[in-house]
C-alpha atoms as a PDB file:
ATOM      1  CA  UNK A   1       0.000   0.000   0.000  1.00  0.00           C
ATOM      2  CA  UNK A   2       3.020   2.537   0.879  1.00  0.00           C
ATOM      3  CA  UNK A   3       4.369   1.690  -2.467  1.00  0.00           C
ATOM      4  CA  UNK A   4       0.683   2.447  -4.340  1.00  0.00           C
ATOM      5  CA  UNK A   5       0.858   5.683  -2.295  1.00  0.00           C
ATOM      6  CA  UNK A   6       4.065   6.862  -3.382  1.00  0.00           C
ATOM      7  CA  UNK A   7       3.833   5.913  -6.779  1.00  0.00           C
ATOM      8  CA  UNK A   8       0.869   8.138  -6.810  1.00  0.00           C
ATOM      9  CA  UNK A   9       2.760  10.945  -5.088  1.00  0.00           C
ATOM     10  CA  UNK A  10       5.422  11.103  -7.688  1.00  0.00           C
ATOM     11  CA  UNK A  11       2.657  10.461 -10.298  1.00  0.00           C
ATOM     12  CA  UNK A  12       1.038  14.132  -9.161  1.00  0.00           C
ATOM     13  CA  UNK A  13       4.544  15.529  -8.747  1.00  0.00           C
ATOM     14  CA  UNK A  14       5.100  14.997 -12.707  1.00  0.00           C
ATOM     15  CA  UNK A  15       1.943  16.335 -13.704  1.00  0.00           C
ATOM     16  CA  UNK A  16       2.494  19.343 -11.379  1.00  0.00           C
ATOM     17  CA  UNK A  17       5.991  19.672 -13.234  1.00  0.00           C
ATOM     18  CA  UNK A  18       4.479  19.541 -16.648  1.00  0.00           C
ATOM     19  CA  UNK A  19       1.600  21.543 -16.007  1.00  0.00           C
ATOM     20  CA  UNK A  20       4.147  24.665 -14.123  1.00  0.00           C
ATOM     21  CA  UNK A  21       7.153  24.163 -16.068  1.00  0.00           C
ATOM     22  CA  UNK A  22       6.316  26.249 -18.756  1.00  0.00           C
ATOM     23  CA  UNK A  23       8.574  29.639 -19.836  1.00  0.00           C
ATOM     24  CA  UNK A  24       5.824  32.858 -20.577  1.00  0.00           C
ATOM     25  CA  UNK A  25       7.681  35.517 -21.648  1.00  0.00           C
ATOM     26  CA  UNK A  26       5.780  38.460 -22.485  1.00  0.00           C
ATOM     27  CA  UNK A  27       7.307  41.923 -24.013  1.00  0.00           C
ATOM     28  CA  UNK A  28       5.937  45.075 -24.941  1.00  0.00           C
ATOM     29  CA  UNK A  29       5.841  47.095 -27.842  1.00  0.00           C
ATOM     30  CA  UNK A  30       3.539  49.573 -27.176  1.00  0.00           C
ATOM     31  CA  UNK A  31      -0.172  50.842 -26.934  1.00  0.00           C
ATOM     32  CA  UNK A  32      -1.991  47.411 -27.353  1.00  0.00           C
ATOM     33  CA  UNK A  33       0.872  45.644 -28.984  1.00  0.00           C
ATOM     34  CA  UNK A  34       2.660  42.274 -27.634  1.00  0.00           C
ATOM     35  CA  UNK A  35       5.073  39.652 -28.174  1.00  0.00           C
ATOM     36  CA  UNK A  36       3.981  36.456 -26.336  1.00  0.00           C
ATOM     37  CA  UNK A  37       6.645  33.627 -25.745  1.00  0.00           C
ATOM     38  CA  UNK A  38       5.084  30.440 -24.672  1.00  0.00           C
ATOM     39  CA  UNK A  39       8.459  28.227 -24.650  1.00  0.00           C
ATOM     40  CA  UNK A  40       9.334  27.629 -28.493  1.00  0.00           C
ATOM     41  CA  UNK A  41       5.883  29.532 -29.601  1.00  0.00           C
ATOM     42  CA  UNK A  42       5.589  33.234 -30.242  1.00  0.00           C
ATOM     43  CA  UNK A  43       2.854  34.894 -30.738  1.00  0.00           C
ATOM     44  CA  UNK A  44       1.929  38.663 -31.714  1.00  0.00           C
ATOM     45  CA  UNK A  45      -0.582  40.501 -30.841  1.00  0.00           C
ATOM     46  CA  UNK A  46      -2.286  43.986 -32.608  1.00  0.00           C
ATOM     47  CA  UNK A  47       0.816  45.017 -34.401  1.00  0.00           C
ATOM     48  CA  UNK A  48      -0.812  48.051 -35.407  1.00  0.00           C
ATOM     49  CA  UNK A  49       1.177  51.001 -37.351  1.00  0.00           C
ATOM     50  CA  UNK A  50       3.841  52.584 -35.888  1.00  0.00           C
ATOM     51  CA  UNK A  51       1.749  55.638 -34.435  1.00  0.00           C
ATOM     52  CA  UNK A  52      -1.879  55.702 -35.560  1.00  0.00           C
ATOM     53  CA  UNK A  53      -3.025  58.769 -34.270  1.00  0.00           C
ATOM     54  CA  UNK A  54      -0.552  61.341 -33.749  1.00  0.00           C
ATOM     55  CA  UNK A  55      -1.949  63.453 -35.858  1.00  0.00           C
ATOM     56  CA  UNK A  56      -4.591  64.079 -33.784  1.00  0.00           C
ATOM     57  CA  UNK A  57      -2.083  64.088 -30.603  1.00  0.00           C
ATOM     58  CA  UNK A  58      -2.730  61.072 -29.344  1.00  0.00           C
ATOM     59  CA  UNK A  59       0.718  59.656 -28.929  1.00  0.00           C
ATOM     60  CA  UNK A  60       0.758  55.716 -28.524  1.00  0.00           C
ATOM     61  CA  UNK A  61       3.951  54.451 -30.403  1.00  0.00           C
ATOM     62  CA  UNK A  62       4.110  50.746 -31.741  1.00  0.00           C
ATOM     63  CA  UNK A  63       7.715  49.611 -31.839  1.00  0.00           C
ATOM     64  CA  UNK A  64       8.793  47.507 -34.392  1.00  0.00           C
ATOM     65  CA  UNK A  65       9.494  43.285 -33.939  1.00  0.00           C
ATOM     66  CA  UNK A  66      12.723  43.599 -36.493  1.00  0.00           C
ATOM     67  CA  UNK A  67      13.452  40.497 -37.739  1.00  0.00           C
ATOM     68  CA  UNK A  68      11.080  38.734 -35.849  1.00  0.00           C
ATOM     69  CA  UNK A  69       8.803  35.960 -37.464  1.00  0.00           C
ATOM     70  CA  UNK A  70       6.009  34.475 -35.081  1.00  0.00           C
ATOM     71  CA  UNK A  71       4.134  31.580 -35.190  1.00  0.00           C
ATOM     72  CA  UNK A  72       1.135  33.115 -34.865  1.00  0.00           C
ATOM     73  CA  UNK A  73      -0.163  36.810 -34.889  1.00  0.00           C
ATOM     74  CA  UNK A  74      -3.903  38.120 -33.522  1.00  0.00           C
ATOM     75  CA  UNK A  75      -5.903  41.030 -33.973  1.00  0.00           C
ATOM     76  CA  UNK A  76      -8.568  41.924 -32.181  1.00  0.00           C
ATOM     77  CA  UNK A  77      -9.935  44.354 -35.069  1.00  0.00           C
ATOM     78  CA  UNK A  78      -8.546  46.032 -38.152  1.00  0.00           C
ATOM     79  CA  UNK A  79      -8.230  49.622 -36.635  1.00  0.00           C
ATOM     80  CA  UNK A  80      -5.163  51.292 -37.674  1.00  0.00           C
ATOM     81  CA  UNK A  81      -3.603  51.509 -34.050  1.00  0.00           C
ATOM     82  CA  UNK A  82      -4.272  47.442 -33.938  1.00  0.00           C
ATOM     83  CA  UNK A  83      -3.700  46.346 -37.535  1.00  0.00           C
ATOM     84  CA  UNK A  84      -1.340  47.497 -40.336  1.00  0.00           C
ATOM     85  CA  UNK A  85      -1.089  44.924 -43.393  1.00  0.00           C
ATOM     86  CA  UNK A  86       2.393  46.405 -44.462  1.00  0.00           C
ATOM     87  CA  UNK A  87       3.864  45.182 -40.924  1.00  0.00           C
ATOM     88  CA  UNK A  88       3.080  41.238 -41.397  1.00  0.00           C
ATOM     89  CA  UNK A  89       6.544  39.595 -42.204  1.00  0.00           C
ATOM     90  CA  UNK A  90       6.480  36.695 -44.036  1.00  0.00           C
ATOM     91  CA  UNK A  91       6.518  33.518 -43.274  1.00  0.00           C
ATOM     92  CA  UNK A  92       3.880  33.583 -40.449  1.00  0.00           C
ATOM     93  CA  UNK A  93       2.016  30.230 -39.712  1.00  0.00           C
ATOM     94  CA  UNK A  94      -0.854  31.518 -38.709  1.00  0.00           C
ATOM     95  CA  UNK A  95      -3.253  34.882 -38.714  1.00  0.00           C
ATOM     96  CA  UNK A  96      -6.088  35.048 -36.486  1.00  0.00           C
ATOM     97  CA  UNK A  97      -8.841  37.906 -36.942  1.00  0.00           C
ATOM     98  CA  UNK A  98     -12.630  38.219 -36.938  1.00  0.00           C
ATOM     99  CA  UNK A  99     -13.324  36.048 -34.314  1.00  0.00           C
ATOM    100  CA  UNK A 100     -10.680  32.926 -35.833  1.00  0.00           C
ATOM    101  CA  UNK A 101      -9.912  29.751 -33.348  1.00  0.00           C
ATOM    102  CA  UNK A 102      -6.635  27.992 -33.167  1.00  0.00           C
ATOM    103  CA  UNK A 103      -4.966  25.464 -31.399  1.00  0.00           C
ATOM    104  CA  UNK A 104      -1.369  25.216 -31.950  1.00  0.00           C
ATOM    105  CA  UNK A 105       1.500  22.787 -30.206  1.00  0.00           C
ATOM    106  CA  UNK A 106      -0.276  22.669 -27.001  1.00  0.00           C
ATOM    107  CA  UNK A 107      -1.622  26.757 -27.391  1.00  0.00           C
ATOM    108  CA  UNK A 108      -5.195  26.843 -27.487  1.00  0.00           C
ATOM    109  CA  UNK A 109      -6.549  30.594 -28.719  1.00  0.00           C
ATOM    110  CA  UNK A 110     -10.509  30.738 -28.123  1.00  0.00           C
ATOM    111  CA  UNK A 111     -11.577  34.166 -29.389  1.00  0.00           C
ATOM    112  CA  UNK A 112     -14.507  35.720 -27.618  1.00  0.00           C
ATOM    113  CA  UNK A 113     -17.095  38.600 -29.203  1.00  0.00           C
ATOM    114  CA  UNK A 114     -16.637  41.767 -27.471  1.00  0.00           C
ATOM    115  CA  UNK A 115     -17.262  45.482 -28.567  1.00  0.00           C
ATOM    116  CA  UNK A 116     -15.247  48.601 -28.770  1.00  0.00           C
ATOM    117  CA  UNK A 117     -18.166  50.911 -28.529  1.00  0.00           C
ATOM    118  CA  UNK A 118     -22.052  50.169 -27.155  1.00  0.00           C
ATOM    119  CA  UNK A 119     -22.309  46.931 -25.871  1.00  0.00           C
ATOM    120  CA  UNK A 120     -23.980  45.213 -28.740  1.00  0.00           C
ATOM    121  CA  UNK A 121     -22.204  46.054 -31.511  1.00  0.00           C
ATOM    122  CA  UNK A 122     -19.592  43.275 -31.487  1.00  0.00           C
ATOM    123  CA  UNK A 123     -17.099  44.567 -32.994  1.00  0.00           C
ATOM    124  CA  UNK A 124     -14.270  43.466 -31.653  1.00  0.00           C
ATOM    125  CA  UNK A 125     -12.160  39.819 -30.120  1.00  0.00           C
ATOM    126  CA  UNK A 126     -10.867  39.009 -27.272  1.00  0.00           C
ATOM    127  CA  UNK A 127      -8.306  36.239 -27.326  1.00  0.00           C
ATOM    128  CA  UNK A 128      -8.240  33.947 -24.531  1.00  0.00           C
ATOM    129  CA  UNK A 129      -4.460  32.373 -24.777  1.00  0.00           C
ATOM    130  CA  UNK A 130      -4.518  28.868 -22.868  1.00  0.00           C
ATOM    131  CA  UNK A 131      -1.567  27.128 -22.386  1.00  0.00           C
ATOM    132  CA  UNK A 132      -0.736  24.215 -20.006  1.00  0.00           C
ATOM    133  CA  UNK A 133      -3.502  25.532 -18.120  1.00  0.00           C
ATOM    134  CA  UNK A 134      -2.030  29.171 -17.835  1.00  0.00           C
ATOM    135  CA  UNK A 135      -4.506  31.251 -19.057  1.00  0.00           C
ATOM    136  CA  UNK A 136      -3.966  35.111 -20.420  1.00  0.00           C
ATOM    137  CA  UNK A 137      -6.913  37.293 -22.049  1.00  0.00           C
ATOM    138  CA  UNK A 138      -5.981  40.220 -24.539  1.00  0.00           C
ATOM    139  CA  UNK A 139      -9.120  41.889 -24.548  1.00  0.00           C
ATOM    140  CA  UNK A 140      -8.442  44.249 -27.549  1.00  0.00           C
ATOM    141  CA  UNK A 141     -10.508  46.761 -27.722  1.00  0.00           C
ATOM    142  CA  UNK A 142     -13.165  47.130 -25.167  1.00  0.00           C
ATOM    143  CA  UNK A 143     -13.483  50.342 -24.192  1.00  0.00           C
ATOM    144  CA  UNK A 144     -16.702  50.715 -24.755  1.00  0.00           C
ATOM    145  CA  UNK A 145     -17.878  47.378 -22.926  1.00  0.00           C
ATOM    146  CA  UNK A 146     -16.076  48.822 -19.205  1.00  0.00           C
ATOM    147  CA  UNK A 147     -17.408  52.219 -19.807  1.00  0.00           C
ATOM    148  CA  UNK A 148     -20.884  50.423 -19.069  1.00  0.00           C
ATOM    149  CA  UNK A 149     -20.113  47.813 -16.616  1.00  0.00           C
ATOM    150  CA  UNK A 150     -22.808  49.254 -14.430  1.00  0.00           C
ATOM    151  CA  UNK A 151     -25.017  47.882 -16.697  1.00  0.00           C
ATOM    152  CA  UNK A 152     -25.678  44.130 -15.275  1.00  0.00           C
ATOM    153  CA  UNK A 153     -26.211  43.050 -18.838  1.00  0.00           C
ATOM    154  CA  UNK A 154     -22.756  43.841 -19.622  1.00  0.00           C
ATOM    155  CA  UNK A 155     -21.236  42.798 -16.556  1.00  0.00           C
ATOM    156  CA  UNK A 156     -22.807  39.487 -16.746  1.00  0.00           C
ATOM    157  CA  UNK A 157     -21.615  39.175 -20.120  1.00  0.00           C
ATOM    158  CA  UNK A 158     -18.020  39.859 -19.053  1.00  0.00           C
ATOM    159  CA  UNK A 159     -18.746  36.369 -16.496  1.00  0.00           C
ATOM    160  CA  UNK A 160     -20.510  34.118 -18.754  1.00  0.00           C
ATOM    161  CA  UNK A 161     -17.646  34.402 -21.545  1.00  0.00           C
ATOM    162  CA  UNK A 162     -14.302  35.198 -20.060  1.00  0.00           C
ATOM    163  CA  UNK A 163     -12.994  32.435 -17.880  1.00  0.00           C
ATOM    164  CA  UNK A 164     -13.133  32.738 -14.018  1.00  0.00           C
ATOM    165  CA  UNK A 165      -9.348  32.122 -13.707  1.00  0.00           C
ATOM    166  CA  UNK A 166      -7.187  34.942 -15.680  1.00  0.00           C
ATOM    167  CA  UNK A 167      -3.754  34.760 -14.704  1.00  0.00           C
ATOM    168  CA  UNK A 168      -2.634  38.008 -16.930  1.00  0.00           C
ATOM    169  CA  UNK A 169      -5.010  40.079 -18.024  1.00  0.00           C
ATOM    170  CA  UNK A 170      -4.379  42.852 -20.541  1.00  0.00           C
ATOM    171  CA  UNK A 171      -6.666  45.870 -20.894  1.00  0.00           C
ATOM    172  CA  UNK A 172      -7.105  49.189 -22.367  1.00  0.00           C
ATOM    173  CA  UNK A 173      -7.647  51.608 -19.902  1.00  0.00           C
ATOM    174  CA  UNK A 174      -8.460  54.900 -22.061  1.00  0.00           C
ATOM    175  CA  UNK A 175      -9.853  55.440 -25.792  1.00  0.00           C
ATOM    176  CA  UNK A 176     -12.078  57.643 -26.969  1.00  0.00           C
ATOM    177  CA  UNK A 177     -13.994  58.544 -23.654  1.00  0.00           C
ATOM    178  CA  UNK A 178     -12.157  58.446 -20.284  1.00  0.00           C
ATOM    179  CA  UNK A 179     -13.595  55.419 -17.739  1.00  0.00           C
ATOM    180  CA  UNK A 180     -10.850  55.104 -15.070  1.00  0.00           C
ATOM    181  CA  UNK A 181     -13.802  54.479 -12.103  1.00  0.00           C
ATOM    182  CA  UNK A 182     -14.863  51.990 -14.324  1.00  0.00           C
ATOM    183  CA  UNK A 183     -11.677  49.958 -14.773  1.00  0.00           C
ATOM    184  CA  UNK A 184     -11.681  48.978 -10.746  1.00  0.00           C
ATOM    185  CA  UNK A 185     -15.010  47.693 -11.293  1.00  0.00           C
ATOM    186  CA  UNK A 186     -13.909  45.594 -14.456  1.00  0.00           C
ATOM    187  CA  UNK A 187     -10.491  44.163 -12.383  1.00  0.00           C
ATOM    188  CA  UNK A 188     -13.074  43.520  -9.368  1.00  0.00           C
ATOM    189  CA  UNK A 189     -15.435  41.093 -11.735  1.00  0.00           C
ATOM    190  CA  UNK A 190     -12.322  39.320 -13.603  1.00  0.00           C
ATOM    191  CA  UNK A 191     -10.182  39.718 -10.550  1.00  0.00           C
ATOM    192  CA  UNK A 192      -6.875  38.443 -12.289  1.00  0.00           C
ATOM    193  CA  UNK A 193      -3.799  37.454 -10.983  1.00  0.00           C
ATOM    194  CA  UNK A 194      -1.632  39.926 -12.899  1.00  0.00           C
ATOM    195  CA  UNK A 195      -2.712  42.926 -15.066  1.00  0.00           C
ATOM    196  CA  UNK A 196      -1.100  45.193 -17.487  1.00  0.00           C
ATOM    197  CA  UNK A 197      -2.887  48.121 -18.468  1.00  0.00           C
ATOM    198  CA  UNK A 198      -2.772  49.117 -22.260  1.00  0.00           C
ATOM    199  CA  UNK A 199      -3.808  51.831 -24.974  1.00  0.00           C
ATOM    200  CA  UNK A 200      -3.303  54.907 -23.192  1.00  0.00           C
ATOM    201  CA  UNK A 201      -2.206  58.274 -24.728  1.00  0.00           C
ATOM    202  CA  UNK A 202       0.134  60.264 -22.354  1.00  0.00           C
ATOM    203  CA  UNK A 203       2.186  59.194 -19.058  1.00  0.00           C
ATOM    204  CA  UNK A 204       0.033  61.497 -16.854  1.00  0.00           C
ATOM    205  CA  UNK A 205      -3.173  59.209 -18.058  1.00  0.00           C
ATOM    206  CA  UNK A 206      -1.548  56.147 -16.865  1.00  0.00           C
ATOM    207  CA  UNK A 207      -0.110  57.772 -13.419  1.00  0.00           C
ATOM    208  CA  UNK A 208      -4.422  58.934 -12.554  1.00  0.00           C
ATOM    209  CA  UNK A 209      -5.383  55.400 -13.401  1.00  0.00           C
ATOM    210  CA  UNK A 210      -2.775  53.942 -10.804  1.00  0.00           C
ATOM    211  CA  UNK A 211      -3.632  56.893  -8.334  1.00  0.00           C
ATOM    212  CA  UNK A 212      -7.263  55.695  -8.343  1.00  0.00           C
ATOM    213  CA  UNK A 213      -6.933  51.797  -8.601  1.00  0.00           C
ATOM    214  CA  UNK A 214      -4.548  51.852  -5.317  1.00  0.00           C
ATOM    215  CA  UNK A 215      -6.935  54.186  -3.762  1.00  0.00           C
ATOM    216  CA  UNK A 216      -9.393  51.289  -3.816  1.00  0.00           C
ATOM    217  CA  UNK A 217     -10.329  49.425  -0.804  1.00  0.00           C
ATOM    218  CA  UNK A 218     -11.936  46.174  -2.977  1.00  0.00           C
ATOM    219  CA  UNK A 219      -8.678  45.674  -4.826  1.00  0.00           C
ATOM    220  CA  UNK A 220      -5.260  44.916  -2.977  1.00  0.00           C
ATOM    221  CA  UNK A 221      -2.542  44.771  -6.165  1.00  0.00           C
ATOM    222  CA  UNK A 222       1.031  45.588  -5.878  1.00  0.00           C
ATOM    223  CA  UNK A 223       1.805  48.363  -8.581  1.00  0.00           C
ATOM    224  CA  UNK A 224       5.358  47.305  -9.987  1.00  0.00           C
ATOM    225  CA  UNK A 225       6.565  50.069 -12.670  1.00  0.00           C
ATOM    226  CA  UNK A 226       9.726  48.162 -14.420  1.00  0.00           C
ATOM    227  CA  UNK A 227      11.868  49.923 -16.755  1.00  0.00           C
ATOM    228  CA  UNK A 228      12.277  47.241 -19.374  1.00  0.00           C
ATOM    229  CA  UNK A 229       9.671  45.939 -21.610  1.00  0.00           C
ATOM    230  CA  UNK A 230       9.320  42.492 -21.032  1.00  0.00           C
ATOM    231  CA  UNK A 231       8.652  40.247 -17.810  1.00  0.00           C
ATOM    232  CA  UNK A 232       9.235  36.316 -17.462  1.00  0.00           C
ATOM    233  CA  UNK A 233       6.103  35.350 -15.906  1.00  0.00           C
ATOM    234  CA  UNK A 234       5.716  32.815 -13.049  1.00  0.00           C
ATOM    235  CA  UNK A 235       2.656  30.807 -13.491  1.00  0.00           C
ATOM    236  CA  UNK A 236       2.699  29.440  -9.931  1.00  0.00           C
ATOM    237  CA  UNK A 237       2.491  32.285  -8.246  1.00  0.00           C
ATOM    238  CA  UNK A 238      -0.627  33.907  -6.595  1.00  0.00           C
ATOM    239  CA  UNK A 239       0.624  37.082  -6.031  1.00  0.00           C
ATOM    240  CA  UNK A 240      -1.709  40.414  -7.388  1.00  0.00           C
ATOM    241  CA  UNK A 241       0.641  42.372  -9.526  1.00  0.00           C
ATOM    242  CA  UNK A 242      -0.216  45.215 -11.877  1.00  0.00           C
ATOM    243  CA  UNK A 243       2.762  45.436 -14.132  1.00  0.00           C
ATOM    244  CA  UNK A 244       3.687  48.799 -15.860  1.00  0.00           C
ATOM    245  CA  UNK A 245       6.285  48.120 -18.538  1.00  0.00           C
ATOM    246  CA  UNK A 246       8.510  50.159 -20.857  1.00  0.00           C
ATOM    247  CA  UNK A 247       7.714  49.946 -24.469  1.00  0.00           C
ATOM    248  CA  UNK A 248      10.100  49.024 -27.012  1.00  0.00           C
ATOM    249  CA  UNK A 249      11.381  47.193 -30.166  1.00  0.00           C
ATOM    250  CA  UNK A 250      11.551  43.659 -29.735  1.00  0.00           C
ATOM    251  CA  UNK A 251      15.077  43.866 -31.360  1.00  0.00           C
ATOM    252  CA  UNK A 252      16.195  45.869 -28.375  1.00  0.00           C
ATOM    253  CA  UNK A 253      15.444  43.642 -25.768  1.00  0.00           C
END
């Protein structure tokens, strides 16, 4: 019986192993923009041109991936500032958009309707990235969606289709309306382990969003501003973090 007991022991100790040994790298390249590095896989996410807006001073660089080729590159909608056709290398395996599925070496991408403007008009994805059981949502862009998570038909939208354990979660926090009260409430519902807050136009927007969410009582993350652009990220760990990364070029890492 001993024997049966530690054979089973060492049984759940190599299952454990497999399902935490994974490497998540994640870097970023500005405003919504991502390299994901799940062991050998990479993945891309809204490489949009290099600085959509400017024009009409809203500054939100995306830095370039150089000679990068990924396995696999997402958008979450063809807006200029999270798609640009001219920036797709060649060579790339696979392209998700408009709501596409994948599952690749072990990465399962589930993409989930969501909308940029009034809930409704779904007009946007959400990628759910599963891997080995670690779980990270790029919610694109869903501005529009946490401006009205008052609304309980929203809210319980946000329940029924994202998954109840999100160990990164990464989320615009400004777009064409301002809805910083709103994010707290959003974090609160999806209450993730770790959170990096995207699509923002100046420094000073980014400072009154981490002003407000440590001001609130309901939510208890550390705020950890690194100056580099890319974290290795621990998918044991239970720790709240809020990550605030440097943006650059993947070349420059």
């Amino acid at each position: 019986m001993f024997r049966y007991l530690l054979l089973f022991l060492a049984i759940s100790l190599l299952i454990e192993i497999s399902i935490y040994s994974q490497n998540v790298q994640i870097h970023c390249l500005g405003h919504s923009a991502f390299v994901l590095q799940f062991d050998d896989i990479t993945l891309v996410a809204d490489y949009g041109k290099l600085n959509a807006w400017k024009e009409w001073g809203w500054d939100s660089p995306i830095y370039d991936i150089g000679d990068l080729i990924p396995d696999i590159m997402t958008y979450s909608h063809l807006h200029e500032d999270h798609y640009d056709s001219t920036r797709i290398p060649p060579g790339v395996k696979h392209i998700l958009m408009n709501g596409d599925n994948l599952e690749f070496e072990g990465l399962k991408i589930k993409a989930i309707p969501t909308c940029e403007d009034e809930f409704g008009e779904f007009n946007n994805t959400s990628y759910l990235f599963n891997y080995k059981g670690y779980n990270i949502l790029h919610t694109g862009d869903i501005q529009g969606m946490i401006a009205e998570i008052n609304n309980d038909s929203v809210a319980c939208y946000f329940k029924k289709n994202y998954p109840e354990n999100i160990d990164l979660l990464i989320m615009p926090i400004e777009g064409k309306i301002k809805y910083i009260p709103q994010t707290a409430k959003f974090i609160q519902i999806l209450n993730p382990v770790n959170l990096i807050p995207t699509h923002y136009w100046s420094h000073e927007y980014l400072d009154e969003f981490i002003r407000f969410i440590s001001s609130e009582p309901k939510l208890n993350y550390k705020i950890k501003k690194l100056e580099k652009s890319n974290i290795n990220l621990n998918p044991s760990s239970t720790s709240k973090n809020i990550y605030i990364l440097n943006r650059e070029p993947y070349m420059d890492r």
